[in-house]
C-alpha atoms as a PDB file:
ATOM      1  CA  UNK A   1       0.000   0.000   0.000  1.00  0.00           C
ATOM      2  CA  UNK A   2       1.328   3.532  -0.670  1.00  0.00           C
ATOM      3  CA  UNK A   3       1.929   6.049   1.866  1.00  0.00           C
ATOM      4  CA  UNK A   4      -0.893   8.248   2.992  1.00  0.00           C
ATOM      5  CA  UNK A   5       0.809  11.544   2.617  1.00  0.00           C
ATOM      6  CA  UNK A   6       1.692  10.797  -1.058  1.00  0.00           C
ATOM      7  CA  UNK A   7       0.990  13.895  -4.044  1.00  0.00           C
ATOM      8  CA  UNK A   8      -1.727  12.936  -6.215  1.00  0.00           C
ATOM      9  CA  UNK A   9      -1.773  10.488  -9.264  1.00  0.00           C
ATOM     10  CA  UNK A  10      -3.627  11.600 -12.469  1.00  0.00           C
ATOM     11  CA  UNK A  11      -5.229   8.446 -14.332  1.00  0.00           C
ATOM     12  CA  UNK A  12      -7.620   8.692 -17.137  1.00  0.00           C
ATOM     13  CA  UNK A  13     -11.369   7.591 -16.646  1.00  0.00           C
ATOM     14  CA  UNK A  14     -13.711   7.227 -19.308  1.00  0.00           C
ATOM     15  CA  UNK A  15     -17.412   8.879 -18.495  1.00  0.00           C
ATOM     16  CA  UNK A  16     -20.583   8.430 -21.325  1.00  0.00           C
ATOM     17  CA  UNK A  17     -18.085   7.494 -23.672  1.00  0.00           C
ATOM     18  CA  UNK A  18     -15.735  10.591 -23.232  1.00  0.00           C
ATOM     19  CA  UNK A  19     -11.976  10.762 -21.710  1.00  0.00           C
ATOM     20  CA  UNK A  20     -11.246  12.414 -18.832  1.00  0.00           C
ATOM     21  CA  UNK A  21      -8.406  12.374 -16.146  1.00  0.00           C
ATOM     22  CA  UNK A  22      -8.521  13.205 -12.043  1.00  0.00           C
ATOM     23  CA  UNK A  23      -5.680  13.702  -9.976  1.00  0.00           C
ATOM     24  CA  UNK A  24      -6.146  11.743  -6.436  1.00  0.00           C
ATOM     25  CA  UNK A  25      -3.885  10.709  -4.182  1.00  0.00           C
ATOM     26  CA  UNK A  26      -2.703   6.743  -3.813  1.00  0.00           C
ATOM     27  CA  UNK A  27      -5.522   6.304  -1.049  1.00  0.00           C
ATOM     28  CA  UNK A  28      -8.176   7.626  -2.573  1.00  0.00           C
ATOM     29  CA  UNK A  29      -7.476   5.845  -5.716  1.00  0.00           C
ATOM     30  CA  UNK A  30      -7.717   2.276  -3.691  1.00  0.00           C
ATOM     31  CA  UNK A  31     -10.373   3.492  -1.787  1.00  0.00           C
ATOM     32  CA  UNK A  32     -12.370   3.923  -5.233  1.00  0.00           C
ATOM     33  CA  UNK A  33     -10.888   0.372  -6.443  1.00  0.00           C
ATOM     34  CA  UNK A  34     -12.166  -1.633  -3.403  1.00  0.00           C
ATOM     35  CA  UNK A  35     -15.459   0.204  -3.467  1.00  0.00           C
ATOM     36  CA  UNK A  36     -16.264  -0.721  -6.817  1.00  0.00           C
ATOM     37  CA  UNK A  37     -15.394  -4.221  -6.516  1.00  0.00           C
ATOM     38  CA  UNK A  38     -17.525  -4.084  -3.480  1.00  0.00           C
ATOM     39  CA  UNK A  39     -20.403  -2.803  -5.213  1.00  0.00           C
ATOM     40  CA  UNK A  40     -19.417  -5.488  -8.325  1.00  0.00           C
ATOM     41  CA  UNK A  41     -18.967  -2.604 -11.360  1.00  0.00           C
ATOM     42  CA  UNK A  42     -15.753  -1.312 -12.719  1.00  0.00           C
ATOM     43  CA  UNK A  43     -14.320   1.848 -11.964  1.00  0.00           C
ATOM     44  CA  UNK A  44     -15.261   4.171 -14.860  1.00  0.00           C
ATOM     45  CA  UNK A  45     -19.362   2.861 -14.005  1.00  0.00           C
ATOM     46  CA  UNK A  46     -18.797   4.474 -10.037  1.00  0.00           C
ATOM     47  CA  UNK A  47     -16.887   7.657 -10.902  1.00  0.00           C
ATOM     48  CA  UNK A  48     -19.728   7.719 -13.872  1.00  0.00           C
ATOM     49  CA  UNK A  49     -22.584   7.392 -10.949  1.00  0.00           C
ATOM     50  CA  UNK A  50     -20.339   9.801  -8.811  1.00  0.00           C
ATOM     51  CA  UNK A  51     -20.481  12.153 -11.704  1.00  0.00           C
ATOM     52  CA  UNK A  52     -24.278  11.849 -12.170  1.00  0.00           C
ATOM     53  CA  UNK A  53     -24.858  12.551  -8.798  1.00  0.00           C
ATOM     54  CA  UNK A  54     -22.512  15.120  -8.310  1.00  0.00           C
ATOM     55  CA  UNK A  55     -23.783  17.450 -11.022  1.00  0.00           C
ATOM     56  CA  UNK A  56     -27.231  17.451  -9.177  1.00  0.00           C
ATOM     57  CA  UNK A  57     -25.719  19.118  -6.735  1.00  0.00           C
ATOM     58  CA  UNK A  58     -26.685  23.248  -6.535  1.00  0.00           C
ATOM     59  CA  UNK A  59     -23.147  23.774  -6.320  1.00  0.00           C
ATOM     60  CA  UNK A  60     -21.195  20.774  -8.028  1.00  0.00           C
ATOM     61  CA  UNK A  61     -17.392  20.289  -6.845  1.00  0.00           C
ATOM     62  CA  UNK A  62     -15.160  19.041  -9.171  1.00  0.00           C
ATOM     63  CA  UNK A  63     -15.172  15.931  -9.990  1.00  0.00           C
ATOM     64  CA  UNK A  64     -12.045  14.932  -7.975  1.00  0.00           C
ATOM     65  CA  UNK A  65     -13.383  16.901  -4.538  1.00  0.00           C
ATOM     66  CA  UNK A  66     -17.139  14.646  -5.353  1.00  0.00           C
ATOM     67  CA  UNK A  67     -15.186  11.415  -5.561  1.00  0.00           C
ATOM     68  CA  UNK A  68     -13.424  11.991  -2.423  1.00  0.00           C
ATOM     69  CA  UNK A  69     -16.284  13.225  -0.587  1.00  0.00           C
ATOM     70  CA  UNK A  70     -18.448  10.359  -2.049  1.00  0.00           C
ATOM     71  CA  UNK A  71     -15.473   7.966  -0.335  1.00  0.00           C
ATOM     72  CA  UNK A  72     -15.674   9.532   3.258  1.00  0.00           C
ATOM     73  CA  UNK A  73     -19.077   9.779   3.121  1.00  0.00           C
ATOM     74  CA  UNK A  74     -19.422   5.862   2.221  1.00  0.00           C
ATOM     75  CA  UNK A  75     -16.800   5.371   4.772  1.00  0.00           C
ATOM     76  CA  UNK A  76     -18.330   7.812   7.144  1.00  0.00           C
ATOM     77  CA  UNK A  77     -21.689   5.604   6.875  1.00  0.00           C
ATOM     78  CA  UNK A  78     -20.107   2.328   7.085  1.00  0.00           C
ATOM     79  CA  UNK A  79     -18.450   3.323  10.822  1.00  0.00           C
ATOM     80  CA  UNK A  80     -21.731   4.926  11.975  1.00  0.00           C
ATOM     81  CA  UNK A  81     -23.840   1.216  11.198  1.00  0.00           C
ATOM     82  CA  UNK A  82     -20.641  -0.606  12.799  1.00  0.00           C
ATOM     83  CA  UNK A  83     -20.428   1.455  15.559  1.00  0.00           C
ATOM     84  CA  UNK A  84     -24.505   1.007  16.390  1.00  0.00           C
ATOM     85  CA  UNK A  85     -24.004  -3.249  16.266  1.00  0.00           C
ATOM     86  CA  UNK A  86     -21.251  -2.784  18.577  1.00  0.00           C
ATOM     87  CA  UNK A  87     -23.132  -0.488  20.503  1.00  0.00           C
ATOM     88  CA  UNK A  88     -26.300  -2.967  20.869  1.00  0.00           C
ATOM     89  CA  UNK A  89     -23.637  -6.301  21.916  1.00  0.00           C
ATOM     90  CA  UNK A  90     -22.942  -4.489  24.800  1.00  0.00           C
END
């Protein structure tokens, strides 16, 4: 695994049939990996969705700042429901 504190990496993604590249850093980039194996779709089909969504928005980020945000909020989520099972075993 790469360092957290590592400058970003800009890889192309392809979006509705068009090219386009975001700079993320290493973590965020296997973050977005493990999430879309998780959700069984490949990479371009989730930063496609994150797009989608993103543009909704009244103010859209870029689409770099909407994947990350889209990744803490996921992870964000996924310790709030762990965090409630623990809290019930008690």
């Amino acid at each position: 695994m790469t360092p957290p504190y590592h400058p970003p990496v800009k890889r192309s993604v392809e979006i509705a049939g068009h090219k386009t590249s975001i700079s993320l850093e290493p973590l965020f980039w296997d973050m977005l990996r493990d999430a879309a194996v998780v959700e069984g779709v490949p990479i371009n089909a989730l930063v496609a969705r994150i797009d989608a969504e993103r543009i909704k928005s009244d103010i859209p980020p870029g689409l770099a700042g909407a994947v990350r945000i889209w990744l803490v909020a996921k992870l964000a989520a996924g310790e709030s429901s762990q965090e409630a099972a623990g809290a019930g075993a008690s």
